[in-house]
C-alpha atoms as a PDB file:
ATOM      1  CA  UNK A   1       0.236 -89.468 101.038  1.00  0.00           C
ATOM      2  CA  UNK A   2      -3.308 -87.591 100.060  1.00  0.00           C
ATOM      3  CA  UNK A   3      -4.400 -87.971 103.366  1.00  0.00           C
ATOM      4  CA  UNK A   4      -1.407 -86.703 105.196  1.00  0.00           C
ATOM      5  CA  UNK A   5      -1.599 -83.509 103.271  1.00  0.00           C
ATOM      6  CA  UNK A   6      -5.762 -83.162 103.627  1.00  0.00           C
ATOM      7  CA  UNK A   7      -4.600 -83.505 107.677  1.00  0.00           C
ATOM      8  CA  UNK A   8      -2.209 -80.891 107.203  1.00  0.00           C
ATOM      9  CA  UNK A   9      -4.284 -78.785 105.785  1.00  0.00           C
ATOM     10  CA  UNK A  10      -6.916 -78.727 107.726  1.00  0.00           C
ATOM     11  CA  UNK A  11      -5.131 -78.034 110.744  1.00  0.00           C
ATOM     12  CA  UNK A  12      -3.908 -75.313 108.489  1.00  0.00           C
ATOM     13  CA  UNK A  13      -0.318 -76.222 108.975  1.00  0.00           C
ATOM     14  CA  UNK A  14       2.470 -75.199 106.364  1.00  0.00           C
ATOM     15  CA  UNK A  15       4.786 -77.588 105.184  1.00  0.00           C
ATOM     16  CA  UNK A  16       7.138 -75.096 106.825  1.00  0.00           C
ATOM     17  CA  UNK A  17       5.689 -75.618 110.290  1.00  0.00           C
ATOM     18  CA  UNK A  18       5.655 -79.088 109.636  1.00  0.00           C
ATOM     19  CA  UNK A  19       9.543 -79.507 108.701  1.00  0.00           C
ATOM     20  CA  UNK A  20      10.602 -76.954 111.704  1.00  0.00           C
ATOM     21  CA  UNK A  21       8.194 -79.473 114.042  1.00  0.00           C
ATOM     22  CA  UNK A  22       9.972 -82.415 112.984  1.00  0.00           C
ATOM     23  CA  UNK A  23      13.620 -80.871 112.488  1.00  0.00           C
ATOM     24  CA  UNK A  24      14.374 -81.480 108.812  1.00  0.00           C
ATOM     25  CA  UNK A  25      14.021 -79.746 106.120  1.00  0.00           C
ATOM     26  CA  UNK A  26      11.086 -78.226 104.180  1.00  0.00           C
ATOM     27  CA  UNK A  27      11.698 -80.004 101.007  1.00  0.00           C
ATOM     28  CA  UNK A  28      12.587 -83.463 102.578  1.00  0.00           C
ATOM     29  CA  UNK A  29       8.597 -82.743 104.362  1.00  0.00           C
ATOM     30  CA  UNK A  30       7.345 -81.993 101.082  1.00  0.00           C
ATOM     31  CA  UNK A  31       8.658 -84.943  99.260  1.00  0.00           C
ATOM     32  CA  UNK A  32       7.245 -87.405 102.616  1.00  0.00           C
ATOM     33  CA  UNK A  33       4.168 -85.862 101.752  1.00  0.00           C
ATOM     34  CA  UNK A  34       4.263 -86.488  98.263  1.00  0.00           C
ATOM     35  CA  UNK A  35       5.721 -89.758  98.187  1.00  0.00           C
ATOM     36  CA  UNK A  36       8.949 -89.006  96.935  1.00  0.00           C
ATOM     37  CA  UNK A  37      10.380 -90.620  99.965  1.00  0.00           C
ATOM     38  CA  UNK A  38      10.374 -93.637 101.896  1.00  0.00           C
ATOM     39  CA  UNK A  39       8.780 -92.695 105.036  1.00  0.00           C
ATOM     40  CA  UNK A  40      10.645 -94.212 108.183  1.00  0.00           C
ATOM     41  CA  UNK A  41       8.464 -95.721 111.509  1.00  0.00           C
ATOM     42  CA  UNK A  42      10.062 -92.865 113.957  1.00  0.00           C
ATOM     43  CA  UNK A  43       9.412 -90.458 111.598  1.00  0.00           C
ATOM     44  CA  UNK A  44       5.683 -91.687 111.172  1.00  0.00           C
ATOM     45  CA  UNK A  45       5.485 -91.750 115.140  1.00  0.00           C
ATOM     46  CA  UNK A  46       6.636 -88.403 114.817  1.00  0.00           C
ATOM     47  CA  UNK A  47       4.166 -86.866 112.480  1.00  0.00           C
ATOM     48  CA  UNK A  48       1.250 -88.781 114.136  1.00  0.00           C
ATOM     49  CA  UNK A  49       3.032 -86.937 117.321  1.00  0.00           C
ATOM     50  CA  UNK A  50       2.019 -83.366 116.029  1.00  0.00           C
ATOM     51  CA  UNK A  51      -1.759 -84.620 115.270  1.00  0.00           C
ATOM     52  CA  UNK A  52      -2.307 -86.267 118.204  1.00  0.00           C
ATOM     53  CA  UNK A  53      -2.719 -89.771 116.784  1.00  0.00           C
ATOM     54  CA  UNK A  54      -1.790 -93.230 115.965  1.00  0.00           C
ATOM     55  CA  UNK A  55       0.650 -93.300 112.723  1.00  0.00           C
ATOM     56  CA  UNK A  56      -1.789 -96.120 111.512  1.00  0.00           C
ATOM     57  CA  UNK A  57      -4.320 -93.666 111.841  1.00  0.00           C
ATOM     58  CA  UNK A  58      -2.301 -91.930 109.598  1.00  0.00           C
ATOM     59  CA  UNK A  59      -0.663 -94.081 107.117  1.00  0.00           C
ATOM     60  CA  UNK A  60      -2.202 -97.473 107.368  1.00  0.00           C
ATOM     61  CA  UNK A  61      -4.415 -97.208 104.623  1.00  0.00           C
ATOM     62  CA  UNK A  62      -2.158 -95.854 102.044  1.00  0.00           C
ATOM     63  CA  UNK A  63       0.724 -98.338 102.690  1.00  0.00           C
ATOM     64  CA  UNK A  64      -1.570-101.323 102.612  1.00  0.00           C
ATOM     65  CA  UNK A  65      -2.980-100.378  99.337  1.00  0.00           C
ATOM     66  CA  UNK A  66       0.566-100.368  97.986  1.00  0.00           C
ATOM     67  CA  UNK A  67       0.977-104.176  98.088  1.00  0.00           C
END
């Protein structure tokens, strides 16, 4: 999820921060981020949450161009 991780970054949030925001762990963030793991729709909403937007904002793009 490149852009996920560009968003994070220039908001110049850790993955840390990120993972204590969302209440799990850093590595289950990390692998979200990396696409090591399915990413649920609350915990989209959730991220989205912490920048203020719409999870398709987010993640529309990169899910649709999995198809």
């Amino acid at each position: 999820m490149q852009y996920l991780k560009e968003l994070r970054e220039k908001h110049k949030y850790t993955c840390q921060y990120m993972s204590d925001k969302l209440n799990i762990s850093k590595p289950f963030y990390w692998q979200i981020e990396n696409d090591q793991r399915r990413l649920s729709y609350s915990m989209a909403i959730k991220i989205a949450r912490i920048f203020n937007k719409k999870p398709d904002e987010i993640f529309y793009d990169e899910l649709k161009n999995k198809d």
